[in-house]
N, C-alpha and C. Protein backbone atom coordinates (compact mmCIF):
# COMPACT_ATOMS: atom_id res chain seq x y z
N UNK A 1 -2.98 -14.55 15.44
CA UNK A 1 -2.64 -13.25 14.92
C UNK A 1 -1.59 -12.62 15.83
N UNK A 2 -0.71 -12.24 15.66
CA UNK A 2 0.62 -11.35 16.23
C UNK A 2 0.28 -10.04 16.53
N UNK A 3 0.30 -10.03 17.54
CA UNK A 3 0.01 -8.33 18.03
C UNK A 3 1.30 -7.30 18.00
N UNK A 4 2.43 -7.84 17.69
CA UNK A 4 3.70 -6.60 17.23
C UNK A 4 4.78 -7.65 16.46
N UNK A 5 5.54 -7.57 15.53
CA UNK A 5 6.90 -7.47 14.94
C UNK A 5 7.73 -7.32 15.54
N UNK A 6 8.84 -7.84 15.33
CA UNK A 6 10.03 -7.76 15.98
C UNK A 6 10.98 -7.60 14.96
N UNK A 7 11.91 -6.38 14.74
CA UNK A 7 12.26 -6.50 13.89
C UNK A 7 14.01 -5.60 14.58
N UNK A 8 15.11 -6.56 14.22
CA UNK A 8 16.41 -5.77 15.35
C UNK A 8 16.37 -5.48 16.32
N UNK A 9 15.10 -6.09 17.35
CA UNK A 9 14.93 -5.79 18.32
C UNK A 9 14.08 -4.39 18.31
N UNK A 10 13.30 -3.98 17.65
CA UNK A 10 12.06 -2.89 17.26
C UNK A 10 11.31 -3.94 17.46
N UNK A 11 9.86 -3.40 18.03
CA UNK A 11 8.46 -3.92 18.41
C UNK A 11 7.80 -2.66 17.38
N UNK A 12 7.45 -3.68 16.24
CA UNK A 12 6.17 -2.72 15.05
C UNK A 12 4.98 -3.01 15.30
N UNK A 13 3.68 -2.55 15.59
CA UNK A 13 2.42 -2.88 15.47
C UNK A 13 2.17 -3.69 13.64
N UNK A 14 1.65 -4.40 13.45
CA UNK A 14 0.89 -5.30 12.84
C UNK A 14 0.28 -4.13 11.47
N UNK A 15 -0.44 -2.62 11.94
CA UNK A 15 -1.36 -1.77 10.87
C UNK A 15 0.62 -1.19 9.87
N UNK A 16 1.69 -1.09 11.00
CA UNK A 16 2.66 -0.24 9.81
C UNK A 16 3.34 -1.63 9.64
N UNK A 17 3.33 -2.46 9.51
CA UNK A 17 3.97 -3.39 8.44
C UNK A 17 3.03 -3.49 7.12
N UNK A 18 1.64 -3.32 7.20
CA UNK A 18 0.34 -3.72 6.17
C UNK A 18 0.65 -2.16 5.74
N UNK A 19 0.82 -1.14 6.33
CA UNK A 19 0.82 -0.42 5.35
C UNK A 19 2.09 0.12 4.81
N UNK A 20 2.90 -0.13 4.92
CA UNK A 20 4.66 -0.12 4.45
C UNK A 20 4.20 -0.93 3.18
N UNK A 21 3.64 -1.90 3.53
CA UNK A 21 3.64 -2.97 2.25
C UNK A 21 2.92 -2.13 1.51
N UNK A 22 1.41 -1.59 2.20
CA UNK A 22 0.41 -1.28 0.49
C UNK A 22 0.61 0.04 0.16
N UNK A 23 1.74 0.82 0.95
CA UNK A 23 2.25 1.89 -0.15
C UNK A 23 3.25 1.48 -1.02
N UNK A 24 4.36 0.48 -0.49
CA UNK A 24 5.08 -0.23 -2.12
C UNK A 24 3.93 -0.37 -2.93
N UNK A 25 3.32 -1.35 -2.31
CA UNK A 25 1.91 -2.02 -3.51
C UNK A 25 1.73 -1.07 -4.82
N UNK A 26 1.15 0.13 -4.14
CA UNK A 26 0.79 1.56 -4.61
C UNK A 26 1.74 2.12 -5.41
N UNK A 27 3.17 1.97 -5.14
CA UNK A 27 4.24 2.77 -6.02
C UNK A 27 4.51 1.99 -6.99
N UNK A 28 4.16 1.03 -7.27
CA UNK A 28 4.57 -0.17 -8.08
C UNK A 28 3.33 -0.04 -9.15
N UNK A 29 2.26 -0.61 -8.65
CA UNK A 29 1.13 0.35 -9.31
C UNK A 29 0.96 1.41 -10.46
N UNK A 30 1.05 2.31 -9.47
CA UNK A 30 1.02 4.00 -10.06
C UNK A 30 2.11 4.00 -10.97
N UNK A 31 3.45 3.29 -10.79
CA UNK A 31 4.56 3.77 -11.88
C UNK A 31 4.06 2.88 -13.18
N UNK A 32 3.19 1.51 -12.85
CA UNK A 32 2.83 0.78 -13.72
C UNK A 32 1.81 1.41 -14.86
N UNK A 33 0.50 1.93 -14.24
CA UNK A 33 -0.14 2.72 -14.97
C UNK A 33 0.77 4.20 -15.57
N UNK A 34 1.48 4.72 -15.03
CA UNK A 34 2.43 5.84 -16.00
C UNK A 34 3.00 5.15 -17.42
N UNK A 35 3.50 4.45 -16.85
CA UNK A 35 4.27 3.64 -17.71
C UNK A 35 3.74 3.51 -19.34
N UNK A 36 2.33 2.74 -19.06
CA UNK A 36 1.54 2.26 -20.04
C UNK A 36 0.35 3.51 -20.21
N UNK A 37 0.67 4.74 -19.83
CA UNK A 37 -0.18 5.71 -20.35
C UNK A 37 -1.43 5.78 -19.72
N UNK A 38 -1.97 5.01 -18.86
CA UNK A 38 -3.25 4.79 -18.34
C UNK A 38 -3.68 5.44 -17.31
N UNK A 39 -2.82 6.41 -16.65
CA UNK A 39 -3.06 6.91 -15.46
C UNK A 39 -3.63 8.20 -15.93
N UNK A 40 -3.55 8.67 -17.68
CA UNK A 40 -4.09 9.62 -18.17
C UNK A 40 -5.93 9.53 -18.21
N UNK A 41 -6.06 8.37 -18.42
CA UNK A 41 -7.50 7.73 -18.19
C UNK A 41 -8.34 8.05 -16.74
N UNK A 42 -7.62 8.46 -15.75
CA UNK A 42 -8.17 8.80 -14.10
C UNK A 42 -8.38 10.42 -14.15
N UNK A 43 -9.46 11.11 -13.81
CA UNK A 43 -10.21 12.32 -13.45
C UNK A 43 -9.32 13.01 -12.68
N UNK A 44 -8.99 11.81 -11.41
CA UNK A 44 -8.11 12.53 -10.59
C UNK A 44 -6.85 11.26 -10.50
N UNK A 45 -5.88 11.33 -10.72
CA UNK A 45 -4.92 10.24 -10.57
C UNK A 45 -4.13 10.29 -8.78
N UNK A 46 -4.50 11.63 -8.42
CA UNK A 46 -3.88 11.68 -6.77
C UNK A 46 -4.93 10.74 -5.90
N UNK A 47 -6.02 10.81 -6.12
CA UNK A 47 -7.58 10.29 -5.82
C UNK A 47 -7.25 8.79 -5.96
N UNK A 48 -6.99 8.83 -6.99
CA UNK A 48 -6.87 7.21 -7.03
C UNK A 48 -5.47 6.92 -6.88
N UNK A 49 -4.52 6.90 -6.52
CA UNK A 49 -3.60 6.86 -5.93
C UNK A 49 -3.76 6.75 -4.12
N UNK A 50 -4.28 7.82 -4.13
CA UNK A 50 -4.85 7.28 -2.02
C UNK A 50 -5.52 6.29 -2.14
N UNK A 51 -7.03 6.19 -2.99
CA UNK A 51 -7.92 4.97 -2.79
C UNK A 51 -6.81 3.55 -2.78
N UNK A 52 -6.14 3.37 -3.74
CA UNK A 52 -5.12 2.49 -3.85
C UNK A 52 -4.27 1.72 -2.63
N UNK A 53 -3.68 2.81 -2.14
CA UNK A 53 -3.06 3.19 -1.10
C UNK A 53 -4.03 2.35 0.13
N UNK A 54 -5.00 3.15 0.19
CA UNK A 54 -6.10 2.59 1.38
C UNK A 54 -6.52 0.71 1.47
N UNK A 55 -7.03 0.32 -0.25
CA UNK A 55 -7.55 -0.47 -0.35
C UNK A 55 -6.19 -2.05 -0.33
N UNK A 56 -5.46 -1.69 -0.25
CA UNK A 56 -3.85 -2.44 -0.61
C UNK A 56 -3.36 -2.64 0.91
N UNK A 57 -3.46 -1.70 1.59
CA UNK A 57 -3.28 -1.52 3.23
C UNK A 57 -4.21 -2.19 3.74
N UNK A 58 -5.67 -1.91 3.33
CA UNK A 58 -6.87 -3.37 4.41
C UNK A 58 -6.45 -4.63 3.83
N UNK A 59 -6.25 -4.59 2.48
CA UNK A 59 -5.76 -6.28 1.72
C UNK A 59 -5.02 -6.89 2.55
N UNK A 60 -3.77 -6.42 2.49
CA UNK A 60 -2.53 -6.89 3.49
C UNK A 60 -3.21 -7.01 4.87
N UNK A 61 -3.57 -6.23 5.51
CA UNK A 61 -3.85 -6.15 6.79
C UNK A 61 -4.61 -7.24 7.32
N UNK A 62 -5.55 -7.98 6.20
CA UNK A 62 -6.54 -8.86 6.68
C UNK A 62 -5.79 -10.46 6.60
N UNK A 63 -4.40 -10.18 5.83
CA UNK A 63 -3.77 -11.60 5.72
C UNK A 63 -2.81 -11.41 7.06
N UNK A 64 -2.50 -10.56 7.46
CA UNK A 64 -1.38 -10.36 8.51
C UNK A 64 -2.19 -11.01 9.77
C-alpha cells in the first residue's frame, strides 16, 4: 500500500486521491439520476448525494 502520490512533484496522501475520485463518482451519478428523473424518487436528494459521496470514497479507498 503507498503511503503518498506523487504527482509533478506534489506528495498527496492516499484518503484525497479516493476521494477526488468518489466525488467524480458522485457527480456522474447524481447527473445520471437527474437525467432519468429518478432523483425525484429521494426524500432528500442532498442526503443521498453525501451518503454517495461517503460510500464511493471508502470503495475507492479500500482498492488504493
Amino acid at each position: 500500500m503507498p503511503h503518498e502520490f506523487q504527482i509533478a512533484g506534489v506528495f498527496f496522501p492516499p484518503m484525497l486521491i479516493a476521494a477526488v475520485i468518489g466525488v467524480l463518482a458522485t457527480v456522474v451519478t447524481v447527473r445520471t439520476l437527474n437525467r432519468y428523473r429518478l432523483a425525484r424518487l429521494f426524500y432528500a436528494p442532498t442526503l443521498v448525494q453525501l451518503c454517495l459521496a461517503i460510500l464511493y470514497t471508502l470503495l475507492v479507498n479500500s482498492f488504493l
